[in-house]
C-alpha atoms as a PDB file:
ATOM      1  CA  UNK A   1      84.710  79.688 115.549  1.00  0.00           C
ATOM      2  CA  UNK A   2      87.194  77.124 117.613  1.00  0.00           C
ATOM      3  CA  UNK A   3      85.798  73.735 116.872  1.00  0.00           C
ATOM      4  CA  UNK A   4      86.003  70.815 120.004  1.00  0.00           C
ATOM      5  CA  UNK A   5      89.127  69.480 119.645  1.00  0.00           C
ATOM      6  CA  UNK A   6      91.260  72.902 118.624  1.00  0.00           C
ATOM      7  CA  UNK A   7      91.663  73.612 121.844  1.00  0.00           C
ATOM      8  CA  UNK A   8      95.256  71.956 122.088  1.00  0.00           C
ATOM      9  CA  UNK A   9      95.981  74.120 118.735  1.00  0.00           C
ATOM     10  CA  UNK A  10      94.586  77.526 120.529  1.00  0.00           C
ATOM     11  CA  UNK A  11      97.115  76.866 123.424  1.00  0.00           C
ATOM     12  CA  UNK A  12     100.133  76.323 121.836  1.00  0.00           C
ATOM     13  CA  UNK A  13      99.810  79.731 119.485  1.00  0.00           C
ATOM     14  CA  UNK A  14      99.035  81.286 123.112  1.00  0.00           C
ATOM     15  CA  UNK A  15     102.567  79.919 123.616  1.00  0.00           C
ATOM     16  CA  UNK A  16     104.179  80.719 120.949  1.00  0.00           C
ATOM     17  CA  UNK A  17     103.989  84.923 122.117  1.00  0.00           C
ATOM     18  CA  UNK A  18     104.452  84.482 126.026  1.00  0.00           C
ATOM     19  CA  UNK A  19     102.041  87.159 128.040  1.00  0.00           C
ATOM     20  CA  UNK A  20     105.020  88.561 129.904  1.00  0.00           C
ATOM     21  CA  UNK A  21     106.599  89.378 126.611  1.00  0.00           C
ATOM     22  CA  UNK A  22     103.580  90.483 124.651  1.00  0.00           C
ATOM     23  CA  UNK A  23     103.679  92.942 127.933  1.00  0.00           C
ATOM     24  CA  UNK A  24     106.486  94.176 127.962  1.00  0.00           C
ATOM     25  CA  UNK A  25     107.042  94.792 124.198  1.00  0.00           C
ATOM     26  CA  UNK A  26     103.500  96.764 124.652  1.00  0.00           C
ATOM     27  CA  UNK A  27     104.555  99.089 127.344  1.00  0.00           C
ATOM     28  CA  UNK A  28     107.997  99.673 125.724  1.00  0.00           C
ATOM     29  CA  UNK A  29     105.439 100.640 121.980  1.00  0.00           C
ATOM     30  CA  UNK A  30     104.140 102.656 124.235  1.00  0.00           C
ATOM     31  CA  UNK A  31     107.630 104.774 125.286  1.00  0.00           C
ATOM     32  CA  UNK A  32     108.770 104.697 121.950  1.00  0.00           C
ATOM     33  CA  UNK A  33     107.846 108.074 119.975  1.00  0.00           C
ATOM     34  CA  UNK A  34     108.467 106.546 116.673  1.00  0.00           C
ATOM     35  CA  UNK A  35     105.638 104.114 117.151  1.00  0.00           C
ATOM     36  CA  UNK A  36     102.115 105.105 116.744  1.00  0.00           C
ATOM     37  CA  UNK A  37      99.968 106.314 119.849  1.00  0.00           C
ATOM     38  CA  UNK A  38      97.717 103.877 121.321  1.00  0.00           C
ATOM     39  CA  UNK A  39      93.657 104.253 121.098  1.00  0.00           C
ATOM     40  CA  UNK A  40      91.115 103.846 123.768  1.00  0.00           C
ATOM     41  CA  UNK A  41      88.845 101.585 121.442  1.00  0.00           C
ATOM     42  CA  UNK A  42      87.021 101.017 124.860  1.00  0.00           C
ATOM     43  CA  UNK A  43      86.107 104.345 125.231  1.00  0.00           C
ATOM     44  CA  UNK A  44      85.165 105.401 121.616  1.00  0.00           C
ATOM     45  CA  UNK A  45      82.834 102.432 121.723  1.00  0.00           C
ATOM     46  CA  UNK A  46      80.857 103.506 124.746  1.00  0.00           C
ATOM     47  CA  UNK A  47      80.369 106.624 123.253  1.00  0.00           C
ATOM     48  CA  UNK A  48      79.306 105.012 119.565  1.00  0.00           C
ATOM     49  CA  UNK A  49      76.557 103.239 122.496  1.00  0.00           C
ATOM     50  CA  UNK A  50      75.615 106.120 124.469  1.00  0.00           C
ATOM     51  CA  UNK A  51      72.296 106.452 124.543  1.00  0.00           C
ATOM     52  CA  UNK A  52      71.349 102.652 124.286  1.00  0.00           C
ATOM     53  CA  UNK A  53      72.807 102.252 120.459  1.00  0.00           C
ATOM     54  CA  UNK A  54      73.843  99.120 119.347  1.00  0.00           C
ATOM     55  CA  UNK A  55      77.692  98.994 118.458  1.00  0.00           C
ATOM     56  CA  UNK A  56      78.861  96.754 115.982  1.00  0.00           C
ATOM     57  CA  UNK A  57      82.788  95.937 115.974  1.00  0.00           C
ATOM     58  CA  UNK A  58      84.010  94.247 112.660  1.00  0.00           C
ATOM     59  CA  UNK A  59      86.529  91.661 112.535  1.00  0.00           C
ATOM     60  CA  UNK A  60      89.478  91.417 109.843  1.00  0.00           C
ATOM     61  CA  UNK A  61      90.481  87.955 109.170  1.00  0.00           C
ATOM     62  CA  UNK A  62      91.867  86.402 106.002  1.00  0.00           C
ATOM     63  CA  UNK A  63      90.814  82.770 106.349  1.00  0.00           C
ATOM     64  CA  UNK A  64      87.995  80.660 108.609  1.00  0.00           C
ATOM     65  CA  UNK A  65      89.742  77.390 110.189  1.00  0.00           C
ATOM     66  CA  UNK A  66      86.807  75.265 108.785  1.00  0.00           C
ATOM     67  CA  UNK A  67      85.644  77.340 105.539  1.00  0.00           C
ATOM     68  CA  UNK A  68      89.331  78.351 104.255  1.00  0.00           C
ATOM     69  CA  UNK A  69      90.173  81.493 102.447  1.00  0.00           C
ATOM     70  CA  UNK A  70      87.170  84.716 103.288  1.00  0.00           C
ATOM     71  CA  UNK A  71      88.276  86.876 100.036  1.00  0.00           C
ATOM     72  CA  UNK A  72      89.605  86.219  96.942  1.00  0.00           C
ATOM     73  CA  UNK A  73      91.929  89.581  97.582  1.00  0.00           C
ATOM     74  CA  UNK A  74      92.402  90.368 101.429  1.00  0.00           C
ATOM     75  CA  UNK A  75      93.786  94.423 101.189  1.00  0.00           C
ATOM     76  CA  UNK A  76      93.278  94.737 104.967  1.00  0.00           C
ATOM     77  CA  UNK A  77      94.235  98.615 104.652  1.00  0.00           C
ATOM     78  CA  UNK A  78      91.699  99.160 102.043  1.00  0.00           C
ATOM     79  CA  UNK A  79      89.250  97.054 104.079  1.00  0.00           C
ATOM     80  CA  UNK A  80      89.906  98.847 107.661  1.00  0.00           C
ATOM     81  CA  UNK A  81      89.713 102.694 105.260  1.00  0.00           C
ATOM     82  CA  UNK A  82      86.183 101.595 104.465  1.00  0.00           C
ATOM     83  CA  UNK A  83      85.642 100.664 107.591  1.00  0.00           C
ATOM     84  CA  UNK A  84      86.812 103.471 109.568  1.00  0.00           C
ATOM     85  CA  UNK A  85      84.883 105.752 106.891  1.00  0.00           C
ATOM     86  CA  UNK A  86      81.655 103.943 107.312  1.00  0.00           C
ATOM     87  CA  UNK A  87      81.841 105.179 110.943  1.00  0.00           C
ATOM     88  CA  UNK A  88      82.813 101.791 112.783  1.00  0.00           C
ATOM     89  CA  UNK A  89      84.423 102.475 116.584  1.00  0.00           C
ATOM     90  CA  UNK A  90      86.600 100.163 116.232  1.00  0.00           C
ATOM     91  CA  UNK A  91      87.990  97.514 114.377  1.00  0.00           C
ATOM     92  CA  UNK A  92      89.260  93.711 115.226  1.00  0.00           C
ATOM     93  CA  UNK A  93      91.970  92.636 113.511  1.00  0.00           C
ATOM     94  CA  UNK A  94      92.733  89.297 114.085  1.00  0.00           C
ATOM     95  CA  UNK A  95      96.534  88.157 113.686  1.00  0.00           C
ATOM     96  CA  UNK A  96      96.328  84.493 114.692  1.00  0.00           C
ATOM     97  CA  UNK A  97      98.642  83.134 111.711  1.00  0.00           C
ATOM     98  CA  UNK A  98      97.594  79.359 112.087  1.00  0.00           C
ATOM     99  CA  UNK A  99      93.626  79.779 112.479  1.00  0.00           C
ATOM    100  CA  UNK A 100      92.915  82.930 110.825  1.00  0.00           C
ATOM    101  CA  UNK A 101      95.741  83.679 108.063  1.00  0.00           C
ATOM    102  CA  UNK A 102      96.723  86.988 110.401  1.00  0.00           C
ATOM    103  CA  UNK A 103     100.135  88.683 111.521  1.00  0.00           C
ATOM    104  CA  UNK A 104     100.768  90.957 114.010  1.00  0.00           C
ATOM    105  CA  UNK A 105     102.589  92.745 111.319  1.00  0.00           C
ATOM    106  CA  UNK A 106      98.403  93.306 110.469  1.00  0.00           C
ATOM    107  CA  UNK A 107      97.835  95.334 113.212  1.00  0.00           C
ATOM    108  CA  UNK A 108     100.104  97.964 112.411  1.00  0.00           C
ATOM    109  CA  UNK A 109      99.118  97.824 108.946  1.00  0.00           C
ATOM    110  CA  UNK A 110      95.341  98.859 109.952  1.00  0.00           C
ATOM    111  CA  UNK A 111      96.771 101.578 112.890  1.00  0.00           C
ATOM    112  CA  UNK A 112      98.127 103.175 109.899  1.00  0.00           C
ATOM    113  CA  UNK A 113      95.458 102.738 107.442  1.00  0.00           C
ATOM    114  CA  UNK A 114      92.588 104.295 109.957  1.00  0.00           C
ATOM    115  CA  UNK A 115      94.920 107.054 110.566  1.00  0.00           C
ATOM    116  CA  UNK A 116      94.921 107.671 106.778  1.00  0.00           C
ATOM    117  CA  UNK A 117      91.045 107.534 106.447  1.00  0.00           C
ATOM    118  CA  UNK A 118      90.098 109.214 109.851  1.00  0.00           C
ATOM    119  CA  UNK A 119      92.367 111.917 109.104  1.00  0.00           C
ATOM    120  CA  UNK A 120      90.822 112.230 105.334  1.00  0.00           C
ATOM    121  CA  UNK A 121      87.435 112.250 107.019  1.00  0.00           C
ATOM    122  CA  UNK A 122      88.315 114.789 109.493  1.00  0.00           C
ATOM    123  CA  UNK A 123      89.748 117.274 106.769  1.00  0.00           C
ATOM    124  CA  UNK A 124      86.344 116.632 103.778  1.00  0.00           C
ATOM    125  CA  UNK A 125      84.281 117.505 107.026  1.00  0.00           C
ATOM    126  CA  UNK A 126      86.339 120.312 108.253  1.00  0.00           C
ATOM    127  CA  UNK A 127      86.756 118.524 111.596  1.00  0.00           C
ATOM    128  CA  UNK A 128      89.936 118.518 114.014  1.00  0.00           C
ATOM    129  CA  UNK A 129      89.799 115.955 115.693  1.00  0.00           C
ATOM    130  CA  UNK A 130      93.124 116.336 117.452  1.00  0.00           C
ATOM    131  CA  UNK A 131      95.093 112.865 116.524  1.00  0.00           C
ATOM    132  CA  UNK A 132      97.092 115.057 113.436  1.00  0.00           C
END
């Protein structure tokens, strides 16, 4: 986690991708029909709870702030595949570049590799699922 003191650090990365343009480059992603559909992770994991379960989201990351590097290999796309096969709702990936080692490029990276293993899963089950 954010240690006293990184607080300064946290704001100015906040900075660095201003709201209004995170925004607006969202809604146009979403216009676009070359870029990939958005998800309602809120949704699929209320229904992973229904019922009273307990829902566990997993976070990708590449690197702590305090403990360095997580993996000796980081393959975020085969991490998210097992992931996404081993049933998980939804996945955090987080792209903060100066705490965490991420990209934003990494979020695309892990919309496309869940596609690949959700749609796998679907077909070895025989299950349409309606996302192609």
């Amino acid at each position: 986690g954010v240690h006293v003191g990184e607080g300064d650090d946290v704001d100015r990365q906040r900075e660095r991708v201003p709201l209004a343009l995170l925004m607006s480059q969202t809604k146009a992603a979403m216009i676009d029909p070359q870029k990939p559909r958005l998800r309602d992770w809120i949704g699929a994991v209320r229904r992973a709870g229904e019922g009273g379960k307990f829902v566990i989201v997993p976070e990708c990351k590449r690197m702590e702030p305090v403990s360095g590097s997580l993996r000796k290999r980081y393959d975020l796309a085969k991490l998210v595949k097992q992931l996404t096969a081993a049933g998980s709702p939804a996945i955090s990936v987080n792209s903060d570049g100066v705490m965490f080692g991420g990209a934003l490029e990494d979020i695309t990276k892990a919309h496309e590799a869940s596609n690949s293993a959700a749609v796998s899963a679907s077909l070895e089950s025989g299950v349409d699922d309606g996302d192609g």
